[in-house]
Protein backbone atom coordinates (compact mmCIF):
# COMPACT_ATOMS: atom_id res chain seq x y z
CA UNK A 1 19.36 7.25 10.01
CA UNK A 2 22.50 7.53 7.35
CA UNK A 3 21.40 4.90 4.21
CA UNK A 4 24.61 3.59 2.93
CA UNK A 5 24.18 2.75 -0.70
CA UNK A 6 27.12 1.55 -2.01
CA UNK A 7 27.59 -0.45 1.23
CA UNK A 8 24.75 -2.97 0.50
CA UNK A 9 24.26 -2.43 -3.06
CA UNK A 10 27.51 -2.69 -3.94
CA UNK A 11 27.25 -5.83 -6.32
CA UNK A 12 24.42 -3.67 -8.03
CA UNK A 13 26.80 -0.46 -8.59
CA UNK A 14 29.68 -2.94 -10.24
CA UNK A 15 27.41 -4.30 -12.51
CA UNK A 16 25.37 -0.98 -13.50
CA UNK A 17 28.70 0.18 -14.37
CA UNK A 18 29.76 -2.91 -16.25
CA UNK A 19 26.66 -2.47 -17.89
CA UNK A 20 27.38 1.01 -19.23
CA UNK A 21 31.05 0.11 -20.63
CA UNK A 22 29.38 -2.57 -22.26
CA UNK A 23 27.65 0.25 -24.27
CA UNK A 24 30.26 2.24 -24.37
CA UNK A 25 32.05 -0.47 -25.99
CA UNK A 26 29.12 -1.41 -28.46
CA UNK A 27 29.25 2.33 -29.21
CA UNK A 28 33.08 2.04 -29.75
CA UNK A 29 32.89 -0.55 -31.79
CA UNK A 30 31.13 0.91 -35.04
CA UNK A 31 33.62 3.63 -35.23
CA UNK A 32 36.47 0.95 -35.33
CA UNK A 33 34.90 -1.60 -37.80
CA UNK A 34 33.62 1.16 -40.43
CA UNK A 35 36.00 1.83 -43.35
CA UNK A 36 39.15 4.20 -42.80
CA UNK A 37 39.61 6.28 -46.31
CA UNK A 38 40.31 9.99 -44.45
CA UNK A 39 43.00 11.01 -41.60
CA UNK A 40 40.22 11.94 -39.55
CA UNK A 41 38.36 8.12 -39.77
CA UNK A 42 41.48 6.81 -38.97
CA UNK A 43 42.23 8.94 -36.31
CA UNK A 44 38.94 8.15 -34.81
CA UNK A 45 39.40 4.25 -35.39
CA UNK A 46 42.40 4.53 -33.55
CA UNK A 47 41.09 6.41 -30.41
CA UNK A 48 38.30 3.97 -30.90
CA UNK A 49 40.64 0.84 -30.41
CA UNK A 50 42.94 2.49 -27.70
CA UNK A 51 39.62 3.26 -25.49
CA UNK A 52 38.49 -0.31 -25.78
CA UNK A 53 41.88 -1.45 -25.06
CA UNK A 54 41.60 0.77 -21.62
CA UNK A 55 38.21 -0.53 -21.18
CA UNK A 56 39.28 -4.28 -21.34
CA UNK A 57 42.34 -3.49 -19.03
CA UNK A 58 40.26 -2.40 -16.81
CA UNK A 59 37.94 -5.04 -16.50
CA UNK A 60 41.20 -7.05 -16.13
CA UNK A 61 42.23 -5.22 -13.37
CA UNK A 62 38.92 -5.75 -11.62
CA UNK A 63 38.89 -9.34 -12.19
CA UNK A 64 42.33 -9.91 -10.78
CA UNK A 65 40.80 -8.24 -7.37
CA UNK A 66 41.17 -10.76 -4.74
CA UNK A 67 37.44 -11.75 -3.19
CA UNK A 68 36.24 -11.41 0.33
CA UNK A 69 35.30 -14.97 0.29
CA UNK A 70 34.55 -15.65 4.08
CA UNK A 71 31.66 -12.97 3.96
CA UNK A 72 30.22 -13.95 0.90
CA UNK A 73 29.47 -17.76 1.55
CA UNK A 74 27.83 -16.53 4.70
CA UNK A 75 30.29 -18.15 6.84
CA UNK A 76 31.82 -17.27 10.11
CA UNK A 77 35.57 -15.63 10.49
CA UNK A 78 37.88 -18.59 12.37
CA UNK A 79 39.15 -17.14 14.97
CA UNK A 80 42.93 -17.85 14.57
CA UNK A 81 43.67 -17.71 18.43
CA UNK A 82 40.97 -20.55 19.34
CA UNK A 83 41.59 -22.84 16.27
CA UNK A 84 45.62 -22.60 17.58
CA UNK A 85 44.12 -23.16 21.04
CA UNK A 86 42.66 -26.15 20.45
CA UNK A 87 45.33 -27.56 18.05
CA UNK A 88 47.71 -27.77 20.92
């Protein structure tokens, strides 16, 4: 028997990886807020913002990802050929 992870854990794998840009983000973060005075700290500051700029546009991406609505509230799929059916 074939275990499908991602299939049924799915929810689990978004947020495990939502959870790991979050500390990739609190990592980020001190780089970016520490005082600049050499090219290199700046440099890094910079990289620093531009990741968590890619980061957030990412998660922006994801949240604009339409839902599958019908199977999550548990309810049936309308079937579109009886519900016209029974209109006319």
């Amino acid at each position: 028997m074939r275990m499908r992870f991602f299939g049924r854990y799915g929810a689990h794998a978004f947020g495990t990886f939502g959870l790991l840009l979050m500390l990739v983000m609190a990592k980020l973060a001190r780089y970016e807020a520490a005082p600049h005075h050499t090219y290199p700290q700046r440099t890094r500051a910079w990289l620093a913002r531009r990741a968590m700029d890619a980061i957030g546009a990412f998660g922006w991406l994801v949240d604009q990802l339409p839902t599958r609505s019908s199977e999550r509230s548990g309810e049936p799929k309308l079937d579109r050929a009886r519900v016209n059916a029974g209109a006319a």
